[in-house]
PDB file of N, CA and C in Angstrom:
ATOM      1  N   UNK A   1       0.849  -1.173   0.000  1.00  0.00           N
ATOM      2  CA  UNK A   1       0.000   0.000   0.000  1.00  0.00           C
ATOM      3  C   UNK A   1       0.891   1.230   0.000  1.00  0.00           C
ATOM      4  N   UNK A   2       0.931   2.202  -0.804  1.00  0.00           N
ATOM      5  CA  UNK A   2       1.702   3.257  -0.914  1.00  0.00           C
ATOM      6  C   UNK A   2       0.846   4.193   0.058  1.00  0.00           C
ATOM      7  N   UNK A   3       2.137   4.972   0.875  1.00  0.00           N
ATOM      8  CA  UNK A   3       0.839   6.333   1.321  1.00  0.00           C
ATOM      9  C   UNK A   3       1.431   7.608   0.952  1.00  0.00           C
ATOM     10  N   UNK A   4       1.030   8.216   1.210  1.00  0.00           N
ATOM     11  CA  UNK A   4       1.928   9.642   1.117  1.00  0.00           C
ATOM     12  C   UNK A   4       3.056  10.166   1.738  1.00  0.00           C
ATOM     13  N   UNK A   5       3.685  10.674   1.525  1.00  0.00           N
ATOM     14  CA  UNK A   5       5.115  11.058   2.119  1.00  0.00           C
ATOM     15  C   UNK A   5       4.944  11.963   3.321  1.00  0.00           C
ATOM     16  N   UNK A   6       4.055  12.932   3.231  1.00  0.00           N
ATOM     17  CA  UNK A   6       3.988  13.876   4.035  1.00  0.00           C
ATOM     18  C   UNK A   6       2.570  13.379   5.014  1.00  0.00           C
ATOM     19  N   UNK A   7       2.257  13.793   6.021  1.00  0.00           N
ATOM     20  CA  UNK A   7       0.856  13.688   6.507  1.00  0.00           C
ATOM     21  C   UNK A   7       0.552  14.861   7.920  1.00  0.00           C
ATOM     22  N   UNK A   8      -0.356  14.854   8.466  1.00  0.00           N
ATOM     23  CA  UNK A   8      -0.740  16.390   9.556  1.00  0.00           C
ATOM     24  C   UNK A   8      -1.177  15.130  10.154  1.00  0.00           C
ATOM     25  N   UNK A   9      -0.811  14.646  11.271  1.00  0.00           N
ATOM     26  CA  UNK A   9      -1.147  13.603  12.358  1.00  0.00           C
ATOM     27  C   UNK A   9      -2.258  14.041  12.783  1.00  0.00           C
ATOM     28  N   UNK A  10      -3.709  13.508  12.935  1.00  0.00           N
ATOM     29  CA  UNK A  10      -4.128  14.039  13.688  1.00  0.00           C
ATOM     30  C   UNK A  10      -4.995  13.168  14.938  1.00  0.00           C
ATOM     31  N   UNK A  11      -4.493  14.325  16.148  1.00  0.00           N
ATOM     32  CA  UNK A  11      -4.046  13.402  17.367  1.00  0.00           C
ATOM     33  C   UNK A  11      -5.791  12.838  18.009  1.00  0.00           C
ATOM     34  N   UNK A  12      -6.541  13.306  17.280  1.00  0.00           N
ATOM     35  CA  UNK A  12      -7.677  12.619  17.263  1.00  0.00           C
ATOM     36  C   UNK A  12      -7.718  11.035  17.402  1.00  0.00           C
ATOM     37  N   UNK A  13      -7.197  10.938  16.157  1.00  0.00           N
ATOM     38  CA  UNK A  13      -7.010   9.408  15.845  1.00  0.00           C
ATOM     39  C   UNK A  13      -6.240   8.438  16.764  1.00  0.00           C
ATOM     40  N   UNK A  14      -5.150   9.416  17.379  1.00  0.00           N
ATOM     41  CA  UNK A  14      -3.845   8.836  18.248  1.00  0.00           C
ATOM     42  C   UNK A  14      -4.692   8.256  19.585  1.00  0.00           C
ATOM     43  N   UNK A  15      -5.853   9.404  19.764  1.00  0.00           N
ATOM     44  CA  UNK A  15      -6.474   9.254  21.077  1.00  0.00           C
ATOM     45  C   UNK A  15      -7.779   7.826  20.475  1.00  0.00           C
ATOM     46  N   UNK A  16      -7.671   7.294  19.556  1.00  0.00           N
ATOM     47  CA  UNK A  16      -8.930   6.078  19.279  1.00  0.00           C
ATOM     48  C   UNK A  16      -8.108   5.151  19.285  1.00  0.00           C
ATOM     49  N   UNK A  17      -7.089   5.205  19.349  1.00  0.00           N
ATOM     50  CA  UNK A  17      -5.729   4.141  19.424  1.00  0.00           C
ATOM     51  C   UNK A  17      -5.899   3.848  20.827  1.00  0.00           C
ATOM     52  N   UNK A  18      -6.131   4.390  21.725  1.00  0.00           N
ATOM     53  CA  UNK A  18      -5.966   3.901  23.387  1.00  0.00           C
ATOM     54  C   UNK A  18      -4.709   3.632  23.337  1.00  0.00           C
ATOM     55  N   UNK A  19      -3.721   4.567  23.363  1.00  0.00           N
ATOM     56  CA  UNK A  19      -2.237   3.927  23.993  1.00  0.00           C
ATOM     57  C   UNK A  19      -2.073   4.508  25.061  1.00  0.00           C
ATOM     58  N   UNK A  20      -2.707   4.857  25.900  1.00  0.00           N
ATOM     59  CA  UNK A  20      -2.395   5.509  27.266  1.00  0.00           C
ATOM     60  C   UNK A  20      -1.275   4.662  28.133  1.00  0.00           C
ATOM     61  N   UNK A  21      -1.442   3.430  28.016  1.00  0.00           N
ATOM     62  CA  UNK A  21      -0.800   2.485  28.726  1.00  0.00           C
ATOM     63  C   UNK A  21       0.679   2.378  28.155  1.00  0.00           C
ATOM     64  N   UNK A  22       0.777   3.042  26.925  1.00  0.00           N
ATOM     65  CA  UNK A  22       1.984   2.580  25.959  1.00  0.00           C
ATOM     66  C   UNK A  22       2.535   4.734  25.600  1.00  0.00           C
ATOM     67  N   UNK A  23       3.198   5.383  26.911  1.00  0.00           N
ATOM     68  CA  UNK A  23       3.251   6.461  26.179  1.00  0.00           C
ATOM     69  C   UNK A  23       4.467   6.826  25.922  1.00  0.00           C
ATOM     70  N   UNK A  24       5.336   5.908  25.304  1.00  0.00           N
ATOM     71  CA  UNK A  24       6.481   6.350  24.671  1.00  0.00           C
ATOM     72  C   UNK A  24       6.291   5.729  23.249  1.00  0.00           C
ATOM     73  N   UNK A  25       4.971   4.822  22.814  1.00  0.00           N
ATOM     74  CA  UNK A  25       4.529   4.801  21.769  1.00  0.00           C
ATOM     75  C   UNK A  25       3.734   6.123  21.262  1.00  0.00           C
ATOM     76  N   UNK A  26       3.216   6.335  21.828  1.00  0.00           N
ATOM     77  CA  UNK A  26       2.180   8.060  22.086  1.00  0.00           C
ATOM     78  C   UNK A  26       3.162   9.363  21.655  1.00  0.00           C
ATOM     79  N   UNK A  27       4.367   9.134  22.550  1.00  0.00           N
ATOM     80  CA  UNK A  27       5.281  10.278  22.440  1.00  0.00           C
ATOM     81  C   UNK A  27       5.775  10.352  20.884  1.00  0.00           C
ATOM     82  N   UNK A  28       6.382   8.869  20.883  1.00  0.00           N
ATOM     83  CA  UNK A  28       6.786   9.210  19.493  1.00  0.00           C
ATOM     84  C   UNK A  28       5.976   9.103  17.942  1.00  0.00           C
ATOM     85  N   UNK A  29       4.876   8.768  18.110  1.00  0.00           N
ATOM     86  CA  UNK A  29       3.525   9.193  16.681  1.00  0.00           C
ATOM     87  C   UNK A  29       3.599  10.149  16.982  1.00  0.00           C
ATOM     88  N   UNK A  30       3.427  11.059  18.014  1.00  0.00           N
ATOM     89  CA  UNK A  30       3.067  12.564  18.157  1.00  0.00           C
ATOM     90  C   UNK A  30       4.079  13.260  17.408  1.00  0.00           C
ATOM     91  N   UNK A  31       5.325  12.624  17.311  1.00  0.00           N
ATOM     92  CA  UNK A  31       6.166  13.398  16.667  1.00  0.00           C
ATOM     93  C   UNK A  31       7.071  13.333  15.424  1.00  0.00           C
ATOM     94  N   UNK A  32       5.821  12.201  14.573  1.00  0.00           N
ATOM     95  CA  UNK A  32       5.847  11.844  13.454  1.00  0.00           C
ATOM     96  C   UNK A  32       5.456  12.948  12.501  1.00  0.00           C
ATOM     97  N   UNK A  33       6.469  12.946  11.387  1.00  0.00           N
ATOM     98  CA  UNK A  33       6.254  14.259  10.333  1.00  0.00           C
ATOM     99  C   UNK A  33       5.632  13.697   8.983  1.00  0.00           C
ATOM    100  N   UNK A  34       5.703  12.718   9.180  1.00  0.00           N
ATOM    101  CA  UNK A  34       5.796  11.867   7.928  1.00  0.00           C
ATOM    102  C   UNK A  34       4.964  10.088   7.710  1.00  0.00           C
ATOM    103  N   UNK A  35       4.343   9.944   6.816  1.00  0.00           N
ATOM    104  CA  UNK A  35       3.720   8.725   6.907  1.00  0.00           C
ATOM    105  C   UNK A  35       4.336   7.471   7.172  1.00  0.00           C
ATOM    106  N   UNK A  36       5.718   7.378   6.574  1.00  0.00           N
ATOM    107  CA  UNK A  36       6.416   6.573   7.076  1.00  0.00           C
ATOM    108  C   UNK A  36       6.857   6.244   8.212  1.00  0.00           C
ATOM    109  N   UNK A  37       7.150   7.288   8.750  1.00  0.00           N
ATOM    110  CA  UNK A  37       7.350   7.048  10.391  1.00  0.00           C
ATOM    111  C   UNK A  37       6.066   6.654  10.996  1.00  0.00           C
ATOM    112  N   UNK A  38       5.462   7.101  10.891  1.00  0.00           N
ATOM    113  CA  UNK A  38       3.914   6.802  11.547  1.00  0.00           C
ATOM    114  C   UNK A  38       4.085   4.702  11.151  1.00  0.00           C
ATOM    115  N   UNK A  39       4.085   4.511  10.044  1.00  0.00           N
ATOM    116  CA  UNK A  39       4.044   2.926  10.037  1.00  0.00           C
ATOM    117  C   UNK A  39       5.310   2.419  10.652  1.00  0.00           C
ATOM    118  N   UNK A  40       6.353   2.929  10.641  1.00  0.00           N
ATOM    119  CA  UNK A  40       7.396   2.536  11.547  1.00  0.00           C
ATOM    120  C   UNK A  40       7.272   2.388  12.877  1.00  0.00           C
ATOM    121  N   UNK A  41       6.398   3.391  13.618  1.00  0.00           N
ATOM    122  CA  UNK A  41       6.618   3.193  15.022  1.00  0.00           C
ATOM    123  C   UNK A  41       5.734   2.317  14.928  1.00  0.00           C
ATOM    124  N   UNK A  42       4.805   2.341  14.463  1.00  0.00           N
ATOM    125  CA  UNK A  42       3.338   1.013  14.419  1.00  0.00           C
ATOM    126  C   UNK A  42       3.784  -0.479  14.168  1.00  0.00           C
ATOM    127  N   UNK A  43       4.778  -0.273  13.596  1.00  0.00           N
ATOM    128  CA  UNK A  43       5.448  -1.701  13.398  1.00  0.00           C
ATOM    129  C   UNK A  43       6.005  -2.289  13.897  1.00  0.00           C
ATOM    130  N   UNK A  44       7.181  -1.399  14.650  1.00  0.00           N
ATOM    131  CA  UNK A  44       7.797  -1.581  15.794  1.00  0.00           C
ATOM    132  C   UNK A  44       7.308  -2.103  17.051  1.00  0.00           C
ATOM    133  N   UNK A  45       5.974  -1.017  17.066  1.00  0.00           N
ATOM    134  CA  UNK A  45       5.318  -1.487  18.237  1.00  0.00           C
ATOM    135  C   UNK A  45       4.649  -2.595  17.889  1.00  0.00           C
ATOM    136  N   UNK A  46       4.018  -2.704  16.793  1.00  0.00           N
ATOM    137  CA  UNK A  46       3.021  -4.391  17.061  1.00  0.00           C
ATOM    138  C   UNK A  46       4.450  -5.839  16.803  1.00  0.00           C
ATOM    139  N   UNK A  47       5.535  -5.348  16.781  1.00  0.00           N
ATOM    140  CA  UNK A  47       6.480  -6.837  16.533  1.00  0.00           C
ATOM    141  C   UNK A  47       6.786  -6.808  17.742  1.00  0.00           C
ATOM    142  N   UNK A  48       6.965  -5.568  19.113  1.00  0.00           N
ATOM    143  CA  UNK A  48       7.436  -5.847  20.565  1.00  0.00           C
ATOM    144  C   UNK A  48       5.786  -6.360  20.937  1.00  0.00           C
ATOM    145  N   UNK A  49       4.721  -6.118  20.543  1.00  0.00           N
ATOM    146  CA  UNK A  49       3.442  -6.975  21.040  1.00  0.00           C
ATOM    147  C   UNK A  49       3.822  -8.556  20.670  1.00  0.00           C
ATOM    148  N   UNK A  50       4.082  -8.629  19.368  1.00  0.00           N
ATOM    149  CA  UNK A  50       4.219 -10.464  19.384  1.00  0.00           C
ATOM    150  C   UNK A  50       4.642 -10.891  19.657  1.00  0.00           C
ATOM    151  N   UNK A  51       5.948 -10.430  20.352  1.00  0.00           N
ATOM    152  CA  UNK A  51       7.003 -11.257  21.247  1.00  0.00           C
ATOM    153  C   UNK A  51       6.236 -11.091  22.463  1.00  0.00           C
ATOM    154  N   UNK A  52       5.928  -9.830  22.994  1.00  0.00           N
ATOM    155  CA  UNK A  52       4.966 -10.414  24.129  1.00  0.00           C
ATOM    156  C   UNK A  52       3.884 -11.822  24.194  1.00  0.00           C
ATOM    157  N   UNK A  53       3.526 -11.406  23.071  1.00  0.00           N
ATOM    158  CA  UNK A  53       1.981 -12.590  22.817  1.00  0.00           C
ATOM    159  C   UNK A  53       2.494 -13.742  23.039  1.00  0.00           C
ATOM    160  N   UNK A  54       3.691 -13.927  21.907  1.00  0.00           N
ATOM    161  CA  UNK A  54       4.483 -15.377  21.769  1.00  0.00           C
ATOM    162  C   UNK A  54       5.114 -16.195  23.493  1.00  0.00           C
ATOM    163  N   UNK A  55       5.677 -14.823  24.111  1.00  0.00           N
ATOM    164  CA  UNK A  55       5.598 -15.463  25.779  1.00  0.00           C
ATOM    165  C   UNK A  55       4.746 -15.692  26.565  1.00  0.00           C
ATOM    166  N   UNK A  56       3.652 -14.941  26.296  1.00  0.00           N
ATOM    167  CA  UNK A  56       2.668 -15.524  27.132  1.00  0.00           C
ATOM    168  C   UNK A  56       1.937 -17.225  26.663  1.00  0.00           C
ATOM    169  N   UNK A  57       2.250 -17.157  25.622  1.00  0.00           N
ATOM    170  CA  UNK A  57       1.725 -18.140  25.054  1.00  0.00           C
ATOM    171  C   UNK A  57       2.118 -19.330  25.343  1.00  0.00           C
ATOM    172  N   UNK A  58       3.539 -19.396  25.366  1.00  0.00           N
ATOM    173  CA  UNK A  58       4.561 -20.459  25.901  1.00  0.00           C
ATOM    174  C   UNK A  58       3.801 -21.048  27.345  1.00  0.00           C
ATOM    175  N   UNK A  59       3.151 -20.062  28.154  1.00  0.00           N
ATOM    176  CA  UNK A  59       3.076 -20.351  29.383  1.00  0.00           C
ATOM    177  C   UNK A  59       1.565 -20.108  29.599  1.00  0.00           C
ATOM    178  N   UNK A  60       1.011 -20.796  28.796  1.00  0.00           N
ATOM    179  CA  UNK A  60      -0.513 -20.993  28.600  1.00  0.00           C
ATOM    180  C   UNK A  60      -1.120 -22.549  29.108  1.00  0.00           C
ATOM    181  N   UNK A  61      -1.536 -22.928  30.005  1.00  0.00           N
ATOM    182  CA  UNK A  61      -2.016 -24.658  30.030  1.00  0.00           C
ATOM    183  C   UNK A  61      -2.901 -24.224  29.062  1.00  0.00           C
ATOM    184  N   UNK A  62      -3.220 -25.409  27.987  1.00  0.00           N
ATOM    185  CA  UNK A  62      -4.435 -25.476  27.395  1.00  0.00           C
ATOM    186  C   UNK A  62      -5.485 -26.125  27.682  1.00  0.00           C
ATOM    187  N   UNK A  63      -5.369 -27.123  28.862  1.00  0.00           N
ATOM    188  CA  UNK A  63      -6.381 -27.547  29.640  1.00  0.00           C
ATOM    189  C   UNK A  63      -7.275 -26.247  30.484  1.00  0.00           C
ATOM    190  N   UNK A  64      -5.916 -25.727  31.132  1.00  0.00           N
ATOM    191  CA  UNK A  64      -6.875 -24.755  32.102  1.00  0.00           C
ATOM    192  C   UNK A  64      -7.712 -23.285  30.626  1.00  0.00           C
ATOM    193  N   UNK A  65      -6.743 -22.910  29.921  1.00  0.00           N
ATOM    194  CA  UNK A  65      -7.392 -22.188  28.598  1.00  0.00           C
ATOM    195  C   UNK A  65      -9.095 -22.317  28.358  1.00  0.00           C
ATOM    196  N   UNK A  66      -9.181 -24.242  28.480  1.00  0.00           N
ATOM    197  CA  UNK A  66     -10.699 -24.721  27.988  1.00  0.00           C
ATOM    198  C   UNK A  66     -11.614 -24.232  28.680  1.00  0.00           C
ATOM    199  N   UNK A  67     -11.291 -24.537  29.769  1.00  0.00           N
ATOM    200  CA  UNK A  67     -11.691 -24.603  31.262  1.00  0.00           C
ATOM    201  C   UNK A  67     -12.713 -23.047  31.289  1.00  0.00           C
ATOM    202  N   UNK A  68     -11.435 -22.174  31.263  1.00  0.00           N
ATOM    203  CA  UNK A  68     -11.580 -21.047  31.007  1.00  0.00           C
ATOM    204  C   UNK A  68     -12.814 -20.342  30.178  1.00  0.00           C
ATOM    205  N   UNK A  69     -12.725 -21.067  28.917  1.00  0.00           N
ATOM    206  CA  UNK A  69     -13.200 -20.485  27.761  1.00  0.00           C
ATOM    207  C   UNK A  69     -14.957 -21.259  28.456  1.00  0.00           C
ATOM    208  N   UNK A  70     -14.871 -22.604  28.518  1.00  0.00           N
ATOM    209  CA  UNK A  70     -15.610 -22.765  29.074  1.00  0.00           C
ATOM    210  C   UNK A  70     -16.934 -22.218  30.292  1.00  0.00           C
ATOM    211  N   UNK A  71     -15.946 -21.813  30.876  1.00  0.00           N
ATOM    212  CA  UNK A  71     -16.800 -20.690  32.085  1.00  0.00           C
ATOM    213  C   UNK A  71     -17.549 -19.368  31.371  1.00  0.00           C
ATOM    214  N   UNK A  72     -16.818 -19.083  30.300  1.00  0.00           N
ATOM    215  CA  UNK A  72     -16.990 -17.499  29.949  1.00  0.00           C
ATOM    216  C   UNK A  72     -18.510 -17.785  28.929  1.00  0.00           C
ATOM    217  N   UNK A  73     -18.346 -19.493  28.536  1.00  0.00           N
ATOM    218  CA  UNK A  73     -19.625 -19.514  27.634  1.00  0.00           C
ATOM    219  C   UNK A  73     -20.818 -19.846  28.838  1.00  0.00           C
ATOM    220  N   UNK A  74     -20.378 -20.628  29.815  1.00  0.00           N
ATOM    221  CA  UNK A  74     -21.450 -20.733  30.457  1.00  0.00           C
ATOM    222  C   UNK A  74     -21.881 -19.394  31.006  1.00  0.00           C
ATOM    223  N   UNK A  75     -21.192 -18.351  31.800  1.00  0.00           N
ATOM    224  CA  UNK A  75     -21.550 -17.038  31.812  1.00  0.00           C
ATOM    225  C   UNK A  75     -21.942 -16.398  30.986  1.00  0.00           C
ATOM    226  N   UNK A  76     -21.802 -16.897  29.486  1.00  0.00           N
ATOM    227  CA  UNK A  76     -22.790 -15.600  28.483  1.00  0.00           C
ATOM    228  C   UNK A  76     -24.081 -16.417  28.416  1.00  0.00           C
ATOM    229  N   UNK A  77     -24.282 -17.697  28.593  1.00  0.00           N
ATOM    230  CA  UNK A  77     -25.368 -18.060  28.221  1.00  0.00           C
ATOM    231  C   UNK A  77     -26.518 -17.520  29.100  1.00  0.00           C
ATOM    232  N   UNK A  78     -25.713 -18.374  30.479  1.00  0.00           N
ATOM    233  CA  UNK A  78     -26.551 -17.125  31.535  1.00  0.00           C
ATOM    234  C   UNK A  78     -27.405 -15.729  31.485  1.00  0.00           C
ATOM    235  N   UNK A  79     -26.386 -14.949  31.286  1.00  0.00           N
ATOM    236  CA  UNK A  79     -26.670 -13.678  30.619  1.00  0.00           C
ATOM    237  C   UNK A  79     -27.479 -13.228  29.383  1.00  0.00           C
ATOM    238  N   UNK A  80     -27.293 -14.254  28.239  1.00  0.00           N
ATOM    239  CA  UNK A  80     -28.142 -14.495  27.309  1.00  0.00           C
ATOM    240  C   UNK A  80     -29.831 -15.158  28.044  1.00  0.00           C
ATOM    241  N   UNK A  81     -29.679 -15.755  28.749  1.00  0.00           N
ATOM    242  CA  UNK A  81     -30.743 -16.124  29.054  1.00  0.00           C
ATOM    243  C   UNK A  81     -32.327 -15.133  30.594  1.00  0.00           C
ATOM    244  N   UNK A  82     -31.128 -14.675  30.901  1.00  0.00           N
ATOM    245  CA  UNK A  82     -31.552 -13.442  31.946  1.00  0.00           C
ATOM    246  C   UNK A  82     -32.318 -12.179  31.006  1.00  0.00           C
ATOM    247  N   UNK A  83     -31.250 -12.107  29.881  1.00  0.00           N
ATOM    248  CA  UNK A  83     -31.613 -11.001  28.844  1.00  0.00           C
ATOM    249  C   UNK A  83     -33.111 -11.394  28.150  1.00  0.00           C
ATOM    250  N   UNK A  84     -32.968 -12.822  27.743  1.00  0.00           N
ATOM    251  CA  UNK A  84     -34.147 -13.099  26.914  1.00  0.00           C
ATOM    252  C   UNK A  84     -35.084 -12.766  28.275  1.00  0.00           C
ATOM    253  N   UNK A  85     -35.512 -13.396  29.269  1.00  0.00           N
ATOM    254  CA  UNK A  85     -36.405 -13.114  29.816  1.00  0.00           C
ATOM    255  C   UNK A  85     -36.476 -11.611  30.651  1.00  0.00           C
ATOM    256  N   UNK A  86     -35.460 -11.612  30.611  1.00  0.00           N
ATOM    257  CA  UNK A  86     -36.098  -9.546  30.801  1.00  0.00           C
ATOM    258  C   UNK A  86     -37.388  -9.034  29.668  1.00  0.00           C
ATOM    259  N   UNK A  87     -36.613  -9.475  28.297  1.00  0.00           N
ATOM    260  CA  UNK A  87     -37.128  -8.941  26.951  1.00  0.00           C
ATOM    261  C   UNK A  87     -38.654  -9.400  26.976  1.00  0.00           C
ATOM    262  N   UNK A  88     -38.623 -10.775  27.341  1.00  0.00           N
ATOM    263  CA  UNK A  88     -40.260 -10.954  27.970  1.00  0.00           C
ATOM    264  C   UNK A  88     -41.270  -9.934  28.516  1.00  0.00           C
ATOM    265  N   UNK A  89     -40.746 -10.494  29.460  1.00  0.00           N
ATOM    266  CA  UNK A  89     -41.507  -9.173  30.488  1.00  0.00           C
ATOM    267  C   UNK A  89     -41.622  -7.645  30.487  1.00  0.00           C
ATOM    268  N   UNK A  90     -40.721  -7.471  29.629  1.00  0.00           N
ATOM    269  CA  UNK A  90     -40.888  -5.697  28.772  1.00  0.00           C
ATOM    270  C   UNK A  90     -42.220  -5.856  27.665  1.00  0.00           C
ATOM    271  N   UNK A  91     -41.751  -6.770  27.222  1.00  0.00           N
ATOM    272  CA  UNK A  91     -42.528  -6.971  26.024  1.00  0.00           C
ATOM    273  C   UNK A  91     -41.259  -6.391  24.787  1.00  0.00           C
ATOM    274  N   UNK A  92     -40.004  -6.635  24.928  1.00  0.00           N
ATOM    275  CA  UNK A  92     -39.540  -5.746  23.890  1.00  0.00           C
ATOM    276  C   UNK A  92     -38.511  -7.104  23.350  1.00  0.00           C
ATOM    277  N   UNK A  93     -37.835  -6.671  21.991  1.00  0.00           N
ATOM    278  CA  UNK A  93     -37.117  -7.835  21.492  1.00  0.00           C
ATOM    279  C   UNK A  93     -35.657  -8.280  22.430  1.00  0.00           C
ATOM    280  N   UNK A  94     -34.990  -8.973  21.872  1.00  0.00           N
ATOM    281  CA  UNK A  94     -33.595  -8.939  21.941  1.00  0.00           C
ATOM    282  C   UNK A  94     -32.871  -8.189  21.985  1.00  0.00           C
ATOM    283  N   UNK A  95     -32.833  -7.817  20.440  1.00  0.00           N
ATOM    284  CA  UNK A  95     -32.118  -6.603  20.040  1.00  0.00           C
ATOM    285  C   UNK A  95     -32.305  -5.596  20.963  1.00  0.00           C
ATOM    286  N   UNK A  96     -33.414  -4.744  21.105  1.00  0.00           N
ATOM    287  CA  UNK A  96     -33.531  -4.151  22.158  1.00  0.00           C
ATOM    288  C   UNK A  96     -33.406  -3.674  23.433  1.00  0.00           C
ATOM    289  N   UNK A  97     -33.598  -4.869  24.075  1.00  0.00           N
ATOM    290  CA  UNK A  97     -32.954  -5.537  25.266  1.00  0.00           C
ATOM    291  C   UNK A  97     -31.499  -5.031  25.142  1.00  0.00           C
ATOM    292  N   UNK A  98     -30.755  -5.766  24.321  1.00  0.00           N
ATOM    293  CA  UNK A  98     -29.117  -5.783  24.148  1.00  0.00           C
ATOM    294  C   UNK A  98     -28.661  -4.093  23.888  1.00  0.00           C
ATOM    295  N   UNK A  99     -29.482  -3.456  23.092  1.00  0.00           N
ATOM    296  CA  UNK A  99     -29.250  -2.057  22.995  1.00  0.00           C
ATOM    297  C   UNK A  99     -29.522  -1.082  24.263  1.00  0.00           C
ATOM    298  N   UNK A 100     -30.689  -1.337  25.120  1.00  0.00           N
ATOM    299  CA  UNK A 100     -30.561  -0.952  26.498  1.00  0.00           C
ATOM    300  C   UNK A 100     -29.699  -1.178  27.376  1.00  0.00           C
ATOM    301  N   UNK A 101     -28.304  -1.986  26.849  1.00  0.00           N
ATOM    302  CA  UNK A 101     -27.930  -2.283  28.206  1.00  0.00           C
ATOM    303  C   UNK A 101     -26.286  -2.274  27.403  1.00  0.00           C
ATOM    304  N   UNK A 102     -26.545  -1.873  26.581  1.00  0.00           N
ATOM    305  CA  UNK A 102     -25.451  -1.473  25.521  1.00  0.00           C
ATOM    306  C   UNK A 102     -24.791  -2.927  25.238  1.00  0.00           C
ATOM    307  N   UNK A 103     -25.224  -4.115  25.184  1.00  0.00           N
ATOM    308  CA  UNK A 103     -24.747  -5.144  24.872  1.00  0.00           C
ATOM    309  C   UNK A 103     -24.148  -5.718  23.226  1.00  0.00           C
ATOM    310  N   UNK A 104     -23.225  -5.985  22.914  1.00  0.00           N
ATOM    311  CA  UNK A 104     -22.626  -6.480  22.062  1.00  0.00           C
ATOM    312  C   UNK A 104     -23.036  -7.611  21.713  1.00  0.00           C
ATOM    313  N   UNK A 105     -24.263  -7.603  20.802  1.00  0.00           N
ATOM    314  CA  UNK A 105     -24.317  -9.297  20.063  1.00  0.00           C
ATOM    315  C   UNK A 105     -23.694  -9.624  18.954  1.00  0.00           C
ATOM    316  N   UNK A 106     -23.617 -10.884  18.954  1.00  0.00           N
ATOM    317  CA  UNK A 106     -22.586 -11.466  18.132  1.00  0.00           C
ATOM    318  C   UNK A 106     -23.522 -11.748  16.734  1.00  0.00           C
TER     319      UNK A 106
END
């Protein structure tokens, strides 16, 4: 993908990024002149994320992982199922339901 050479950062965007946690990634986009740099520090930063990822990963049980994943479905179903019968007793849909309560359906 070619971009342009030049670009006006704008720190709008920097702030939909959520790097609060990361601000010497922050510091230096802010003081990007140029599009290239902008994908440089972005690159930089997501290859020190995969070496993170890649260690945590190492030290993952995948038994306990299931386990895990497991719980989180029995807790949405739950929740899925609390929701449907709220939606009952409103008289209102799902969707609805899920939009009152700002819920993310899949």
């Amino acid at each position: 993908m070619k971009s342009p050479a030049n670009c006006q950062m704008d720190f709008k965007v920097l702030e939909k990024l959520n790097l609060d946690n990361y601000p010497d990634v922050l510091e230096k986009l802010k003081k990007c002149q140029e599009t290239k740099e902008v994908w440089d520090v972005l690159r930089t930063f997501e290859n020190s994320l995969d070496k993170v990822i890649t260690e945590l990963e190492k030290n993952v049980d995948p038994q306990e992982l299931l386990d895990e994943l497991h719980r989180y479905n029995d807790m949405k179903d739950m929740t899925q199922s609390v929701i449907g019968t709220l939606a009952n007793i409103q008289g209102n849909t799902l969707a609805k339901v899920h939009e009152q309560f700002n819920v993310i359906s899949d």
